[in-house]
Protein backbone atom coordinates (compact mmCIF):
# COMPACT_ATOMS: atom_id res chain seq x y z
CA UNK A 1 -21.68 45.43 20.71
CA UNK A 2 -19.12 46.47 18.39
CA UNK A 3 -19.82 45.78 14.93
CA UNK A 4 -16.27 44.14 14.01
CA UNK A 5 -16.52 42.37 17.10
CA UNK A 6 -19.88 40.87 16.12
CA UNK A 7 -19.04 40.28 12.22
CA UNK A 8 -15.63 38.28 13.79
CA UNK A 9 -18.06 36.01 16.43
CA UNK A 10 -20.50 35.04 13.69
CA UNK A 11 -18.13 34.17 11.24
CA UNK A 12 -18.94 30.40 10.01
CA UNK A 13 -15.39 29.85 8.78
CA UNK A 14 -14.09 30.38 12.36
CA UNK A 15 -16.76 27.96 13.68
CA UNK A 16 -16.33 25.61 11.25
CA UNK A 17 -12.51 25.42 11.63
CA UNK A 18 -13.19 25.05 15.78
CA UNK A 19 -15.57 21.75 15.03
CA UNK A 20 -12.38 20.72 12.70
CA UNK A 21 -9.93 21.42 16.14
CA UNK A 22 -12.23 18.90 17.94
CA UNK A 23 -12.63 16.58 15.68
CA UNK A 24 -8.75 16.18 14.87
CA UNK A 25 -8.17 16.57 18.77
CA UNK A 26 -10.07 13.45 18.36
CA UNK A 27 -7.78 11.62 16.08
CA UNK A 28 -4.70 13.17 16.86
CA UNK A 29 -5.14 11.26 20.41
CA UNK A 30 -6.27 8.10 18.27
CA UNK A 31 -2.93 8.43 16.03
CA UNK A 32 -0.88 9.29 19.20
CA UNK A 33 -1.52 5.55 20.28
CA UNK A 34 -1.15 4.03 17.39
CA UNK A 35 2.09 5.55 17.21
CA UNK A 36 3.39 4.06 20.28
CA UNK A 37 2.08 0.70 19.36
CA UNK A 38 4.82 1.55 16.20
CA UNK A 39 7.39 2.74 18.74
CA UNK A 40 6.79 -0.73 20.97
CA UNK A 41 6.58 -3.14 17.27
CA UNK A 42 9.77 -1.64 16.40
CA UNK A 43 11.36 -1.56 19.37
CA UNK A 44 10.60 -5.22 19.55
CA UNK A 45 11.68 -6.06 16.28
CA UNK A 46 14.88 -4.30 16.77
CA UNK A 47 15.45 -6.09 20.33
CA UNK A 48 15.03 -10.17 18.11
CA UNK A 49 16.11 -9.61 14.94
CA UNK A 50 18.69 -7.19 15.67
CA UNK A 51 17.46 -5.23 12.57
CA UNK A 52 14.83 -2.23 12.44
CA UNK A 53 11.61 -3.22 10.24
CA UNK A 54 11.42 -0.97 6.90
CA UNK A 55 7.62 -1.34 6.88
CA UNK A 56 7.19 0.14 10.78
CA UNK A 57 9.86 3.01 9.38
CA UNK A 58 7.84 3.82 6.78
CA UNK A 59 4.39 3.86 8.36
CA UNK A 60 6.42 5.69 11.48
CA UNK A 61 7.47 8.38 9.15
CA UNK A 62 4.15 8.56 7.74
CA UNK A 63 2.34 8.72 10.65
CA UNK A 64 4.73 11.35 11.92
CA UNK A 65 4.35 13.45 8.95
CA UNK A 66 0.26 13.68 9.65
CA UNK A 67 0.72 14.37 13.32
CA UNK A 68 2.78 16.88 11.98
CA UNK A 69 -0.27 18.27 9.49
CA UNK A 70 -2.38 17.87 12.54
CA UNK A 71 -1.10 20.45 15.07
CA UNK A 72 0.17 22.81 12.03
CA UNK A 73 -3.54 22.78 10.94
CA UNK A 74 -5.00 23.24 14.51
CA UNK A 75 -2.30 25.99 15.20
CA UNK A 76 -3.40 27.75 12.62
CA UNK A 77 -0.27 27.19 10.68
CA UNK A 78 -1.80 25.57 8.34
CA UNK A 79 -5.29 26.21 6.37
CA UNK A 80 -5.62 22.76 4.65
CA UNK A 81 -7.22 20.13 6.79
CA UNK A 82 -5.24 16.97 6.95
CA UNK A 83 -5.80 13.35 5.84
CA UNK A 84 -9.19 12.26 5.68
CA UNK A 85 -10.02 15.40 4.00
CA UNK A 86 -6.22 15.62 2.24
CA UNK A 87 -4.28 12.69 0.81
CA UNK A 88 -2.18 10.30 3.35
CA UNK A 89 1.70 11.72 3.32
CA UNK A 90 3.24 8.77 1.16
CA UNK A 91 6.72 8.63 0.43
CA UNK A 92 7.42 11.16 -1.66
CA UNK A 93 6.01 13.66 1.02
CA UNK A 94 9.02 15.87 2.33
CA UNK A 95 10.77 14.47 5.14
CA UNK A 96 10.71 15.90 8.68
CA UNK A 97 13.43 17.28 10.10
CA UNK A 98 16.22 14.99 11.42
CA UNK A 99 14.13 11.74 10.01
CA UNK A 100 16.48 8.94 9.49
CA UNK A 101 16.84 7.16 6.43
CA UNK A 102 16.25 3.08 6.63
């Protein structure tokens, strides 16, 4: 076996980062429901009060922005592992494009 070939297969960092893939595979399906449950709350809250619910924006944006950490980190776009392991995006994380404002 070639000896780059075998440095590159037992490399722990690689490894490592694949048990990270899983494990925010993992939550990334988790958050992906919880998101719709967002999309259905404010679609409902829209529907009766005729008004959109800054709260579910917020959190909807929020949650966005981490889905958004989620498949930049397990794309390899990104080397920093997302929230547990960085801090939540708040509000004064940048927005997405084409968010809305409430």
């Amino acid at each position: 076996m070639d000896q780059s070939l075998k440095r590159h297969l037992t490399r722990r960092e690689t490894w490592l980062r694949g048990l990270f893939i899983i494990l925010f595979a993992v939550i990334y399906g988790i958050a992906e429901v919880v998101l719709w449950a967002v999309v259905l709350f404010q679609f409902l809250a829209t529907l009766f009060t005729g008004e959109r619910n800054p709260r579910l924006l917020r959190f909807g944006a929020q949650l966005c922005a981490f889905l958004y950490q989620v498949l930049m980190f397990v794309t390899f776009n990104r080397d920093r592992r997302p929230w547990p392991f960085d801090p939540w995006p708040g509000a004064d994380s940048p927005a997405l494009p084409g968010a809305r404002e409430p």
